[in-house]
PDB file of N, CA and C in Angstrom:
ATOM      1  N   UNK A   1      28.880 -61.064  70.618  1.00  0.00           N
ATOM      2  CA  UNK A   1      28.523 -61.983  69.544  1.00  0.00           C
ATOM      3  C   UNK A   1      28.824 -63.413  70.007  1.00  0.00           C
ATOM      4  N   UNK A   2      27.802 -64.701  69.893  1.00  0.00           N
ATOM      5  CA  UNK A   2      28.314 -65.926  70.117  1.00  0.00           C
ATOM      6  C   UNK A   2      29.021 -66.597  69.320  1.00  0.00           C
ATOM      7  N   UNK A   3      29.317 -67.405  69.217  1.00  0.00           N
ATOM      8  CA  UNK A   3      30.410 -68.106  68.502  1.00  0.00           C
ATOM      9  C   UNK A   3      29.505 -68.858  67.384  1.00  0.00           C
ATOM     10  N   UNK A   4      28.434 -69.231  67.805  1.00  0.00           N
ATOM     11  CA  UNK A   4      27.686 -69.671  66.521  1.00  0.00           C
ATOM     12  C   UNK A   4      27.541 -68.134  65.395  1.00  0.00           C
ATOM     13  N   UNK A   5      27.630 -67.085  65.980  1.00  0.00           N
ATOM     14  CA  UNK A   5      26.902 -65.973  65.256  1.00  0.00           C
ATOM     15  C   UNK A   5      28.353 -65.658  64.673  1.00  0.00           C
ATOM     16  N   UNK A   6      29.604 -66.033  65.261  1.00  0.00           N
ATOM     17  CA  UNK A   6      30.695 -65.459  64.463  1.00  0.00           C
ATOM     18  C   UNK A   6      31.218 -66.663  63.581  1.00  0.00           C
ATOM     19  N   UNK A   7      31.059 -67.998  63.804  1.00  0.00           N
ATOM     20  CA  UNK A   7      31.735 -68.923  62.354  1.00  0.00           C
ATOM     21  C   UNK A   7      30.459 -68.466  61.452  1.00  0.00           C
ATOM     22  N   UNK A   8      29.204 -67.950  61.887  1.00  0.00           N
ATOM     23  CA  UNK A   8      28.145 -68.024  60.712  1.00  0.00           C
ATOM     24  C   UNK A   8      28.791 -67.116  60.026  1.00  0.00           C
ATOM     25  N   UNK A   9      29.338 -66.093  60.742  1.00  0.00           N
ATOM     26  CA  UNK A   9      29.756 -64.978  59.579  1.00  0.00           C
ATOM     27  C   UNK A   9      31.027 -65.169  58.872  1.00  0.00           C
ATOM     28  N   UNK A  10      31.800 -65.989  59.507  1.00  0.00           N
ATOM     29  CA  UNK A  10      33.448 -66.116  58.662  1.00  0.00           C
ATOM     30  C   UNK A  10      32.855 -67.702  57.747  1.00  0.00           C
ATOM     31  N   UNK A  11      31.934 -67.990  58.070  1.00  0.00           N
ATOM     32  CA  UNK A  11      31.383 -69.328  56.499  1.00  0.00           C
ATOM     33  C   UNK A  11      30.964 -68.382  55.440  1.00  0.00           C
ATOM     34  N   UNK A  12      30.123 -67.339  56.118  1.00  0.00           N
ATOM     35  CA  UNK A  12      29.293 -66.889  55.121  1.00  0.00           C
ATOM     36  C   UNK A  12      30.251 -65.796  54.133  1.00  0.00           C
ATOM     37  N   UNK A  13      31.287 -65.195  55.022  1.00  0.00           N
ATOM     38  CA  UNK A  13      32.724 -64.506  54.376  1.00  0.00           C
ATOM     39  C   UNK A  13      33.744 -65.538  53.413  1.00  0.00           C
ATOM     40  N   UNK A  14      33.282 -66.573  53.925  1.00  0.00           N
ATOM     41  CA  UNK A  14      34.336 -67.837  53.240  1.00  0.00           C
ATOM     42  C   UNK A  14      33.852 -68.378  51.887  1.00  0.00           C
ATOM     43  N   UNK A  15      32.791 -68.407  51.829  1.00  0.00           N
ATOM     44  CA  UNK A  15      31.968 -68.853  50.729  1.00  0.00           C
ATOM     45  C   UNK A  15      31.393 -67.882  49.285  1.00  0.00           C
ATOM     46  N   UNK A  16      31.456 -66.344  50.063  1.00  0.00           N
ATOM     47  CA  UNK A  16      31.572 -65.243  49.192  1.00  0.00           C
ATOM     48  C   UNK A  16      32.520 -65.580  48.805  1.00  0.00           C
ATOM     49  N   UNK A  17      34.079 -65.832  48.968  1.00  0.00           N
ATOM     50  CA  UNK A  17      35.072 -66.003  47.775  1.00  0.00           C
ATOM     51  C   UNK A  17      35.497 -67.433  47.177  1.00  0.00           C
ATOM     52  N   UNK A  18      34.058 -67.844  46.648  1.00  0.00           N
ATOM     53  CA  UNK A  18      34.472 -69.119  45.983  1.00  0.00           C
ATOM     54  C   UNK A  18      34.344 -69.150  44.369  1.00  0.00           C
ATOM     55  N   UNK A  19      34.522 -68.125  44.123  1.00  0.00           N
ATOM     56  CA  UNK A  19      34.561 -67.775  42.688  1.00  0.00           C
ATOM     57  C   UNK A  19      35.788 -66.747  42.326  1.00  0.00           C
ATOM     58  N   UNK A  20      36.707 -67.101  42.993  1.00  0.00           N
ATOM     59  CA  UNK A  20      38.281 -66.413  43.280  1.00  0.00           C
ATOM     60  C   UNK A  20      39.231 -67.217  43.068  1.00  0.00           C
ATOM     61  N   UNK A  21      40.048 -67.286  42.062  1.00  0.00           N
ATOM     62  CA  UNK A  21      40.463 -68.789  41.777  1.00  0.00           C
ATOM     63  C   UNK A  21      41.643 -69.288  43.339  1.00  0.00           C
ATOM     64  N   UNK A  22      41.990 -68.141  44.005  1.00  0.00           N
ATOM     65  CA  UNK A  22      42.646 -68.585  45.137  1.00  0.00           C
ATOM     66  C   UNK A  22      41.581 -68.798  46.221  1.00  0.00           C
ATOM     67  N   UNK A  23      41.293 -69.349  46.554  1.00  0.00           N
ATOM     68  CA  UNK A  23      40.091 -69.456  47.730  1.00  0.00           C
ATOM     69  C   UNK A  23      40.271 -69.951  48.879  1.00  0.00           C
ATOM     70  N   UNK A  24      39.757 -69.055  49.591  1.00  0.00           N
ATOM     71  CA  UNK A  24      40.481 -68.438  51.061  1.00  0.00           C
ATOM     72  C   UNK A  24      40.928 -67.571  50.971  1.00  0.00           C
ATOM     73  N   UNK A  25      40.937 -66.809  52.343  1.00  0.00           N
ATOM     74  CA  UNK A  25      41.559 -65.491  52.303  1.00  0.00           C
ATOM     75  C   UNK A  25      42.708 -65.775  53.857  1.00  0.00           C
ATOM     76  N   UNK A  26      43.789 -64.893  53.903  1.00  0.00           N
ATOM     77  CA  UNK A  26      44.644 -65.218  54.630  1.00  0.00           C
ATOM     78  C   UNK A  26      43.997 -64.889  56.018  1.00  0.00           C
ATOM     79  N   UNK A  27      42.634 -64.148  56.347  1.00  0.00           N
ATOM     80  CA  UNK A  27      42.241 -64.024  57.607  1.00  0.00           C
ATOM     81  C   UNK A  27      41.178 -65.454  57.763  1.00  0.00           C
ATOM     82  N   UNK A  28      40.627 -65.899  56.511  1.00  0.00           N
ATOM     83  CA  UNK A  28      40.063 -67.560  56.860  1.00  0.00           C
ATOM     84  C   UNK A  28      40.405 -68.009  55.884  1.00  0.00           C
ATOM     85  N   UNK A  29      41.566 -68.912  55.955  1.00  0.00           N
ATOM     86  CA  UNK A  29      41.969 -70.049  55.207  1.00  0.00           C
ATOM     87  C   UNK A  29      40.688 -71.068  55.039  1.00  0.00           C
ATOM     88  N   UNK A  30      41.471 -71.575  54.045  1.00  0.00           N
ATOM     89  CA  UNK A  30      40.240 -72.854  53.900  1.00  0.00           C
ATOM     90  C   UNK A  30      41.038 -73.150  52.209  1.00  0.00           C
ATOM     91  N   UNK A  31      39.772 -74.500  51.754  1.00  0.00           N
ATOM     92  CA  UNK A  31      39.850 -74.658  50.337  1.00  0.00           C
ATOM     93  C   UNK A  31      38.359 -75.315  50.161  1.00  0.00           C
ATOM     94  N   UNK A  32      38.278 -75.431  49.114  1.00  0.00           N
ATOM     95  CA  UNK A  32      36.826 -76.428  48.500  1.00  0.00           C
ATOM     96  C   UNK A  32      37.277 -77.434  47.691  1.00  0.00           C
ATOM     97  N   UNK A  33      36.322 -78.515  47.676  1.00  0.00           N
ATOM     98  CA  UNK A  33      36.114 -79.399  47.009  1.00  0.00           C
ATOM     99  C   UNK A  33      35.198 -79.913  46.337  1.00  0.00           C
ATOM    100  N   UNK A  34      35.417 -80.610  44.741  1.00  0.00           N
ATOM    101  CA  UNK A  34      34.158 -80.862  44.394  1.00  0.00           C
ATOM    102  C   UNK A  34      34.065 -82.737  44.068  1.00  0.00           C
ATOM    103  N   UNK A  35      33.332 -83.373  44.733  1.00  0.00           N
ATOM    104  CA  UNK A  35      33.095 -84.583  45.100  1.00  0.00           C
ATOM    105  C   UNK A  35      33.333 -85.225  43.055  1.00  0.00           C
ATOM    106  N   UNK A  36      33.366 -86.361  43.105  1.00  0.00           N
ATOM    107  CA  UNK A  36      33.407 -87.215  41.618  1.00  0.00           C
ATOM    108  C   UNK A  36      31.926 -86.398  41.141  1.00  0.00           C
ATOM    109  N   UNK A  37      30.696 -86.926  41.023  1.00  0.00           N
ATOM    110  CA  UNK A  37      29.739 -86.239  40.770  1.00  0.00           C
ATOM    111  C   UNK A  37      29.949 -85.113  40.331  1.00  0.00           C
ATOM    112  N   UNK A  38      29.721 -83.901  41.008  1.00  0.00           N
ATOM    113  CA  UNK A  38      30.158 -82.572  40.734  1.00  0.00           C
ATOM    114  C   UNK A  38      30.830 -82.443  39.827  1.00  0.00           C
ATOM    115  N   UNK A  39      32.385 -83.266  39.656  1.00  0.00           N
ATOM    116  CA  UNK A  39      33.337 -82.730  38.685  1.00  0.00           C
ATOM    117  C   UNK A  39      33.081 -83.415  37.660  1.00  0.00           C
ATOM    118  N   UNK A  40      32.387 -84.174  37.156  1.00  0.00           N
ATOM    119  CA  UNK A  40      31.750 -84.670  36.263  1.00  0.00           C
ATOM    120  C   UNK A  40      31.020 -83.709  35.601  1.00  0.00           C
ATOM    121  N   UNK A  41      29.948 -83.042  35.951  1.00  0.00           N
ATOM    122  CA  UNK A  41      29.369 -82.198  35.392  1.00  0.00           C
ATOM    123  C   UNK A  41      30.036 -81.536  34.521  1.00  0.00           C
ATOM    124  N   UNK A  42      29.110 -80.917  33.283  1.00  0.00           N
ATOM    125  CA  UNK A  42      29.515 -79.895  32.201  1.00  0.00           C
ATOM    126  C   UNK A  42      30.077 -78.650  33.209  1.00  0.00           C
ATOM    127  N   UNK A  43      31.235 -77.927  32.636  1.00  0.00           N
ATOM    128  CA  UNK A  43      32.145 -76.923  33.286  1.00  0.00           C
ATOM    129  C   UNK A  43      30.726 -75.559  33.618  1.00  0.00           C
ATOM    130  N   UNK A  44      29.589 -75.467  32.312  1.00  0.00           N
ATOM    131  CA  UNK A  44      29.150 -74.444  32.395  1.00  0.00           C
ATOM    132  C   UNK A  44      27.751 -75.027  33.882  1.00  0.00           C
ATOM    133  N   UNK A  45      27.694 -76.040  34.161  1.00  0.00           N
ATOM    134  CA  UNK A  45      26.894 -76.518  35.433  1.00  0.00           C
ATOM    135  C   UNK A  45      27.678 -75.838  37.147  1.00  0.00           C
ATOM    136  N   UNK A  46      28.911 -76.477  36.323  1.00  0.00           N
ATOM    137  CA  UNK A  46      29.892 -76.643  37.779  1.00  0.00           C
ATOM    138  C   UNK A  46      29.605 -74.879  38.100  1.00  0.00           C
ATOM    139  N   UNK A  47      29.823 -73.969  37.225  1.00  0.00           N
ATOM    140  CA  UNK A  47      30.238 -72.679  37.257  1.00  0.00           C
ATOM    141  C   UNK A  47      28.659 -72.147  38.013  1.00  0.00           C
ATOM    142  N   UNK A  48      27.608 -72.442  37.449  1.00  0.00           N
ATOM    143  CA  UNK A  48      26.336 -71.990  38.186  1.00  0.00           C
ATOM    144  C   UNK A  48      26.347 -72.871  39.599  1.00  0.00           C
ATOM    145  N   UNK A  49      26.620 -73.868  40.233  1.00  0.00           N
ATOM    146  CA  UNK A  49      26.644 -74.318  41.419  1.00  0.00           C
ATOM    147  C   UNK A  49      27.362 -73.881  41.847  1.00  0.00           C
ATOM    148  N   UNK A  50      28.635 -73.649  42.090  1.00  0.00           N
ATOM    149  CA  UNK A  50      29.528 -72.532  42.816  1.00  0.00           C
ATOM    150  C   UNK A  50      28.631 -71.549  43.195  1.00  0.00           C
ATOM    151  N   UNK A  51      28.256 -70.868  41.589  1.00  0.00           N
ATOM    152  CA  UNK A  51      27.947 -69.420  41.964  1.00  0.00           C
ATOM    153  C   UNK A  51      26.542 -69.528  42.787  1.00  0.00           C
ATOM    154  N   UNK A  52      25.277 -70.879  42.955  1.00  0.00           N
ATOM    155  CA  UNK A  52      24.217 -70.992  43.971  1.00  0.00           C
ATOM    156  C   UNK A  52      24.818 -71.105  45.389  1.00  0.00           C
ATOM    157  N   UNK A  53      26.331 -72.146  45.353  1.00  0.00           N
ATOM    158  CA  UNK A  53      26.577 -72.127  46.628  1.00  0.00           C
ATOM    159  C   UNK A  53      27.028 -70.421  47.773  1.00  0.00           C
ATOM    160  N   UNK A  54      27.505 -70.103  46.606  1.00  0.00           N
ATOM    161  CA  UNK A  54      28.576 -68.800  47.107  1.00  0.00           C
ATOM    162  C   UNK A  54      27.249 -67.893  47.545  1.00  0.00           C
ATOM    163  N   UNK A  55      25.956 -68.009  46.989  1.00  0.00           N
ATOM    164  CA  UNK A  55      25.433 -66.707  47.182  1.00  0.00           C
ATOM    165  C   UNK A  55      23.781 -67.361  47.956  1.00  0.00           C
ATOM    166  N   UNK A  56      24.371 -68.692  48.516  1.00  0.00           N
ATOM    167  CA  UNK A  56      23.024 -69.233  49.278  1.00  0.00           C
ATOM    168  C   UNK A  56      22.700 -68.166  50.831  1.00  0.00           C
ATOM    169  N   UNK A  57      21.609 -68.437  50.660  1.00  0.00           N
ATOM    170  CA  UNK A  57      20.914 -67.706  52.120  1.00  0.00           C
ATOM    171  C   UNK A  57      19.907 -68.091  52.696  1.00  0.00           C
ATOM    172  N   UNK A  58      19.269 -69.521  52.278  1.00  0.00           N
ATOM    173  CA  UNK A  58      18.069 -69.767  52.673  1.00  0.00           C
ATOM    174  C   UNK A  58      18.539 -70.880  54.108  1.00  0.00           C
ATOM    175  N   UNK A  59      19.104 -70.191  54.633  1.00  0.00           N
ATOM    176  CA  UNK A  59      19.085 -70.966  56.315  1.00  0.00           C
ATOM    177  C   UNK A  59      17.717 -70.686  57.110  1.00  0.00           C
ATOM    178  N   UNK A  60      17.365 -72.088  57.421  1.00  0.00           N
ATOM    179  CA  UNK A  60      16.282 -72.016  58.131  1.00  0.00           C
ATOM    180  C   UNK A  60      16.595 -72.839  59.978  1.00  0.00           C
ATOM    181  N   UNK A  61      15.650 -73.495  61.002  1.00  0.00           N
ATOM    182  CA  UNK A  61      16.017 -73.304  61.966  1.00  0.00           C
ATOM    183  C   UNK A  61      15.572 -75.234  61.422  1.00  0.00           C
ATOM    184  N   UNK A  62      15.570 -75.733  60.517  1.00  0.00           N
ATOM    185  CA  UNK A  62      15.385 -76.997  59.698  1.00  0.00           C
ATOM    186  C   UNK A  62      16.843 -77.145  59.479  1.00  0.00           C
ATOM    187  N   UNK A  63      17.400 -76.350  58.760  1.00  0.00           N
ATOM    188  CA  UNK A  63      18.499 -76.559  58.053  1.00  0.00           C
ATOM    189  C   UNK A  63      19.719 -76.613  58.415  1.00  0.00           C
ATOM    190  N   UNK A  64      19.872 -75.305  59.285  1.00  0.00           N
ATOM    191  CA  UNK A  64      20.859 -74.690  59.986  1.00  0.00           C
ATOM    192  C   UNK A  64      20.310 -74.682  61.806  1.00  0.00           C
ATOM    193  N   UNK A  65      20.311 -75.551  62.055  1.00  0.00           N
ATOM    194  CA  UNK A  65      19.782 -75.555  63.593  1.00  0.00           C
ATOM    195  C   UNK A  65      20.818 -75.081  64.597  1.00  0.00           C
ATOM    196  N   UNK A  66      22.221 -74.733  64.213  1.00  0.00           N
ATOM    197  CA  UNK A  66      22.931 -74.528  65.300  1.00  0.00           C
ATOM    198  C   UNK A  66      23.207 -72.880  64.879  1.00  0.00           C
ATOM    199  N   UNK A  67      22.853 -72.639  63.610  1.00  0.00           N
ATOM    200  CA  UNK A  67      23.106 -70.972  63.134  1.00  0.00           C
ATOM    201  C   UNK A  67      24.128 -70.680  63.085  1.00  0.00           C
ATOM    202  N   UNK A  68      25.058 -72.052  62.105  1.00  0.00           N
ATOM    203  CA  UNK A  68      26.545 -71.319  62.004  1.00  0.00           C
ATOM    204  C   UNK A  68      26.777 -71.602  60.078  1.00  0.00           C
ATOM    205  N   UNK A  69      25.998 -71.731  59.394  1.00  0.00           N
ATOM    206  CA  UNK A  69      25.914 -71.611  58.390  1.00  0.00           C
ATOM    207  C   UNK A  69      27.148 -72.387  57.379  1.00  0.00           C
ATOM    208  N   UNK A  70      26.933 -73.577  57.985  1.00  0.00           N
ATOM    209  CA  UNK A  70      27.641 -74.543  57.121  1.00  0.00           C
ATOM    210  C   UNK A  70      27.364 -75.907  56.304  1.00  0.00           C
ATOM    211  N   UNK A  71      26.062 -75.707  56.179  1.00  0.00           N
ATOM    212  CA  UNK A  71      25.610 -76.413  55.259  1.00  0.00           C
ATOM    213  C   UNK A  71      24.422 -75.771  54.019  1.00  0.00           C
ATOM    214  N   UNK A  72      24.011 -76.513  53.284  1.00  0.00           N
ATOM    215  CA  UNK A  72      22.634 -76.091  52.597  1.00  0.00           C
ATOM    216  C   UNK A  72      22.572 -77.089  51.264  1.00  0.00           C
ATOM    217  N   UNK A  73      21.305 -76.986  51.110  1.00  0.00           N
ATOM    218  CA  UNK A  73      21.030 -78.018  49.876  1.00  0.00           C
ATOM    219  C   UNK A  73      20.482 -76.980  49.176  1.00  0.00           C
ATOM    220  N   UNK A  74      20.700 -77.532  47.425  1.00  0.00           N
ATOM    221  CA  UNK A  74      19.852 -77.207  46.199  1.00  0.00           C
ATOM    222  C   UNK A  74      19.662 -77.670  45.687  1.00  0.00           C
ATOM    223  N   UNK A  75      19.039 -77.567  44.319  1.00  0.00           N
ATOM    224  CA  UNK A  75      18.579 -78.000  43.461  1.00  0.00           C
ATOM    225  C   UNK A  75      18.696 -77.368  42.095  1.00  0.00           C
ATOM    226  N   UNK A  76      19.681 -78.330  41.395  1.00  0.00           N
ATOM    227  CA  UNK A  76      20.704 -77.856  39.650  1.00  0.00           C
ATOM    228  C   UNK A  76      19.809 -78.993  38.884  1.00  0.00           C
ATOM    229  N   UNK A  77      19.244 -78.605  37.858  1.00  0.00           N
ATOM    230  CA  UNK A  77      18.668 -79.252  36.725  1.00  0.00           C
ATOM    231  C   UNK A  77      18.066 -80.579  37.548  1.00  0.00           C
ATOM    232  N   UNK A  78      17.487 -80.696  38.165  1.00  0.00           N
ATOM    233  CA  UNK A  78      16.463 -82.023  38.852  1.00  0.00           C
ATOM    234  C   UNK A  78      17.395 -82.753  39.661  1.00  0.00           C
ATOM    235  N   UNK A  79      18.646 -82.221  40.138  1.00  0.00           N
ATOM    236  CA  UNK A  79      19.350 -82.817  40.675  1.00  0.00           C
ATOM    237  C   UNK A  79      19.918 -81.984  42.049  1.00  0.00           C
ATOM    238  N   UNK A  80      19.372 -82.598  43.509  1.00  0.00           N
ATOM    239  CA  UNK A  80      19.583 -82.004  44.902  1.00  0.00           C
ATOM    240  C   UNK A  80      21.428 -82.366  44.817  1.00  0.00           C
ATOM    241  N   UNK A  81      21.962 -81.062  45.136  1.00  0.00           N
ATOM    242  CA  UNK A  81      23.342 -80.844  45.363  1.00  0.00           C
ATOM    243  C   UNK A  81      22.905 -80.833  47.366  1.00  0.00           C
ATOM    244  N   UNK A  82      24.439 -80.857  47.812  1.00  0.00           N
ATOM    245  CA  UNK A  82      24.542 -80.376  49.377  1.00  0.00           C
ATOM    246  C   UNK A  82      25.981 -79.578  49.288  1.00  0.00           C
ATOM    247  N   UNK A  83      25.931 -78.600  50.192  1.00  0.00           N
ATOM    248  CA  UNK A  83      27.108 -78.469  50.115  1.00  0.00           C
ATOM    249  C   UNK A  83      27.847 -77.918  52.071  1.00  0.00           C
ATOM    250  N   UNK A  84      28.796 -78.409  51.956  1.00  0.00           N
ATOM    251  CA  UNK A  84      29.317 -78.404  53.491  1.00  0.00           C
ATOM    252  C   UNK A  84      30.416 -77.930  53.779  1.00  0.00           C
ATOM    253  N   UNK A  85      30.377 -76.908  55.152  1.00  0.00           N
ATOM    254  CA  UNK A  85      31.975 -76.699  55.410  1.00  0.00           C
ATOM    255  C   UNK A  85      32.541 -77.744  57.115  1.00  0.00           C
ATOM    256  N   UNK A  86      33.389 -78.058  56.620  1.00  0.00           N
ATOM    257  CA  UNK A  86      33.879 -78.763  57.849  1.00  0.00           C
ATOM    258  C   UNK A  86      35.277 -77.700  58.305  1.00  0.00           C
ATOM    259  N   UNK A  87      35.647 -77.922  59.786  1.00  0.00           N
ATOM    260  CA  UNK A  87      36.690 -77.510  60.177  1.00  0.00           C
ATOM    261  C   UNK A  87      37.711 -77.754  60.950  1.00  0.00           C
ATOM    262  N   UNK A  88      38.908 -78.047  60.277  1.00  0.00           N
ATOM    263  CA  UNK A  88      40.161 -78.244  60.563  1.00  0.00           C
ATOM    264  C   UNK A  88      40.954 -77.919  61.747  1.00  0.00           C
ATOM    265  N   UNK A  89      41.925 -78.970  62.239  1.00  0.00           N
ATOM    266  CA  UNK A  89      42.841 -77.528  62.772  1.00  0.00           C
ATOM    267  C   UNK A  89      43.865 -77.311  61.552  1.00  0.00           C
ATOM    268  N   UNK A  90      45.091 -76.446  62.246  1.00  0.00           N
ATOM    269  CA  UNK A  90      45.947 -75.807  60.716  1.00  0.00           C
ATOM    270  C   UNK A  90      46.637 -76.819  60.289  1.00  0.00           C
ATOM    271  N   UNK A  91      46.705 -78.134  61.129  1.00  0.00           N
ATOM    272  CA  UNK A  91      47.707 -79.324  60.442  1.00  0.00           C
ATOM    273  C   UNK A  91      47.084 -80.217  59.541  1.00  0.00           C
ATOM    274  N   UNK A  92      45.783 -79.894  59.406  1.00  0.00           N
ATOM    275  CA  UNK A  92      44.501 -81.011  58.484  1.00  0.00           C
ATOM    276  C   UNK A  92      44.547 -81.802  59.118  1.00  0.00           C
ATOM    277  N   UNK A  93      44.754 -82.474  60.389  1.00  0.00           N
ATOM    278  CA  UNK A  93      45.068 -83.785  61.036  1.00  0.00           C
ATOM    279  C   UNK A  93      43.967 -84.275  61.575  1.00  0.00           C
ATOM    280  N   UNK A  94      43.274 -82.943  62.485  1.00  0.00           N
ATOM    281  CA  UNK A  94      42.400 -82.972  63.171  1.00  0.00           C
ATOM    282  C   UNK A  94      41.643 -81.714  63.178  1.00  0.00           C
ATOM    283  N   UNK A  95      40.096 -82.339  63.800  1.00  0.00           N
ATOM    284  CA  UNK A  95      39.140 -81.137  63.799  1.00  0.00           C
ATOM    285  C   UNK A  95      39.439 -79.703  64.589  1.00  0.00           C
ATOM    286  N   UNK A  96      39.349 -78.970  63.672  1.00  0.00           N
ATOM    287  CA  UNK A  96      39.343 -77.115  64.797  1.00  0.00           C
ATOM    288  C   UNK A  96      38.999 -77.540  66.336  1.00  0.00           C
ATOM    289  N   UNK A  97      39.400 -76.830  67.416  1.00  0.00           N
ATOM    290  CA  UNK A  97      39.511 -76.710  68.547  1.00  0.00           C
ATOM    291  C   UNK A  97      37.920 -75.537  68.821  1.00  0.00           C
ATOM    292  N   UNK A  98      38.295 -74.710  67.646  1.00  0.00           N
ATOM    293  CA  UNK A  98      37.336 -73.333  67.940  1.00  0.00           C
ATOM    294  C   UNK A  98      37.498 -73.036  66.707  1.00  0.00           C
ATOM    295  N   UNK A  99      36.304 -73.189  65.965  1.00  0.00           N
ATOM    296  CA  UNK A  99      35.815 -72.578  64.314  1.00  0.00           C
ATOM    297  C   UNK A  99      35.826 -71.183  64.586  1.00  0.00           C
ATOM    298  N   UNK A 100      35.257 -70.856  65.614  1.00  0.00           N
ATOM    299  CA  UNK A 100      34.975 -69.233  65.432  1.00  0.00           C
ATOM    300  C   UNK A 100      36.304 -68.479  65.407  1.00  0.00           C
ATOM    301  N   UNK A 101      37.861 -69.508  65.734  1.00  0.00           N
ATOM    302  CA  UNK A 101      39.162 -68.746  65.773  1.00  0.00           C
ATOM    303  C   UNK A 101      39.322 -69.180  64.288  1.00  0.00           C
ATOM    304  N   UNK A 102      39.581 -68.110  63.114  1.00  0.00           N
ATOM    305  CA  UNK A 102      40.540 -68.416  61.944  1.00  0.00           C
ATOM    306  C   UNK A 102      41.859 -68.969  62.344  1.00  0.00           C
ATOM    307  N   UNK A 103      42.822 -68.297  63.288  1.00  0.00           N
ATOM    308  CA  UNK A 103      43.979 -68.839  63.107  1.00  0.00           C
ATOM    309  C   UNK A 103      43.657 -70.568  64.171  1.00  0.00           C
ATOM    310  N   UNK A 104      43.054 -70.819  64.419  1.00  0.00           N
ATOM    311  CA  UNK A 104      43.086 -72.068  64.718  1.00  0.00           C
ATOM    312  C   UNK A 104      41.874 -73.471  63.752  1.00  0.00           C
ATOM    313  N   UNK A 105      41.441 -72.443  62.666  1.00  0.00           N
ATOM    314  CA  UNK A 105      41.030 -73.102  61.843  1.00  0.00           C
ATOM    315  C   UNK A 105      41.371 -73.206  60.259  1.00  0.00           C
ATOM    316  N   UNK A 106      41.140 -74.455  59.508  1.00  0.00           N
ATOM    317  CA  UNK A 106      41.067 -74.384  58.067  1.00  0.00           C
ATOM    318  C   UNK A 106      40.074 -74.978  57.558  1.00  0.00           C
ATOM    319  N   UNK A 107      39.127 -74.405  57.108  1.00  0.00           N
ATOM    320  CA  UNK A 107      37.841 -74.820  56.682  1.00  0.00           C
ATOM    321  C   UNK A 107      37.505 -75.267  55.042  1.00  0.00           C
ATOM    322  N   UNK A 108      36.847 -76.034  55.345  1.00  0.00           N
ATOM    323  CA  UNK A 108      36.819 -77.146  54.000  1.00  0.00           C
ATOM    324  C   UNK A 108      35.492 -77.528  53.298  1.00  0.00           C
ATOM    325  N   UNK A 109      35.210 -76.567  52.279  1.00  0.00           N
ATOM    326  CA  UNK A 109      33.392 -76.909  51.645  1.00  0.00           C
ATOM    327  C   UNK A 109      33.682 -78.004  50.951  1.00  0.00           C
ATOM    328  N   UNK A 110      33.157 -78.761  50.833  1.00  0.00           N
ATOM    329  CA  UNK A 110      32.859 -79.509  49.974  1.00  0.00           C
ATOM    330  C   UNK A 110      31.350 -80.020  49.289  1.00  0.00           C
ATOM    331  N   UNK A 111      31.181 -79.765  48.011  1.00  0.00           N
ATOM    332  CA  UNK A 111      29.919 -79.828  47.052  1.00  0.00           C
ATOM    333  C   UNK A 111      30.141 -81.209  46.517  1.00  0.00           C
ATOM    334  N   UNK A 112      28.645 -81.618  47.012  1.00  0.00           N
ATOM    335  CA  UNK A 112      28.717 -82.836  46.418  1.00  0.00           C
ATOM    336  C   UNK A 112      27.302 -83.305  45.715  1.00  0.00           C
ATOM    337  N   UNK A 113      26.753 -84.289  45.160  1.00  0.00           N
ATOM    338  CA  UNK A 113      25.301 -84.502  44.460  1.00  0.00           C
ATOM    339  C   UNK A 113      24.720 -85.331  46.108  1.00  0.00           C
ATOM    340  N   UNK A 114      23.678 -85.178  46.037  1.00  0.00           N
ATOM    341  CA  UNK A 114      23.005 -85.886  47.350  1.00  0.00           C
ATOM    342  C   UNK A 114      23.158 -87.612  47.342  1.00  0.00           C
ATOM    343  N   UNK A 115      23.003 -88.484  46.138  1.00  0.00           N
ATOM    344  CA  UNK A 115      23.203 -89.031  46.186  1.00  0.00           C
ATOM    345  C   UNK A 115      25.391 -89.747  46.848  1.00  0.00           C
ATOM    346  N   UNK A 116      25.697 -88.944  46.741  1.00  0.00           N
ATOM    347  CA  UNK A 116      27.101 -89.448  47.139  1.00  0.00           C
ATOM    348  C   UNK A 116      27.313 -89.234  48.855  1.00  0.00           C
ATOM    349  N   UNK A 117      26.063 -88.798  49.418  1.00  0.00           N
ATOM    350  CA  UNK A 117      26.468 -88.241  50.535  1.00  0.00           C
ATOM    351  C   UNK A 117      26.970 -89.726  51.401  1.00  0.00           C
TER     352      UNK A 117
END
């Protein structure tokens, strides 16, 4: 497996539990964030964007050109969301060394409205 083909799968494992109020799991740490925008929104908005982000799949070779599945855009009531994982090393200081290692990463979605990008 390449390393693009294995962070695709520990994003795509990471993002299945974003409707877990602890989020992350102790084999991929991480946390999310939701930008000013976002948390603005009505609670019952915020709750359907999670649940579009958590269960996105439309990676294309447009979107996702490196095939590690850490980004994607939508679209909530006429309004393009993005949402992104970046990666850490374990001190938050600095960027991962190697995403595809959990223990040398902590990965960080953050949802935001397109306009804030």
């Amino acid at each position: 497996m390449t390393d693009s083909n294995t962070i695709a799968e520990l994003n795509d494992r990471f993002r299945s539990r974003l409707h877990i109020p602890q989020f992350g799991t102790p084999d991929i740490p991480g946390k999310f964030l939701l930008t000013r925008g976002v948390a603005n929104l009505l609670p019952q908005d915020q709750i359907i964007i999670l649940a579009e982000v958590r269960e996105f799949n439309a990676f294309t070779e447009d979107n996702d050109p490196y095939g590690e599945h850490d980004f994607g855009s939508l679209d909530h009531n006429g309004q393009k969301i993005f949402w992104k994982i970046d990666y850490y090393a374990p001190d938050m200081m600095h960027g991962s060394e190697n995403p595809a290692d959990p223990s040398q990463t902590v990965r960080v979605l953050t949802i935001m409205l397109a306009e804030e990008y």
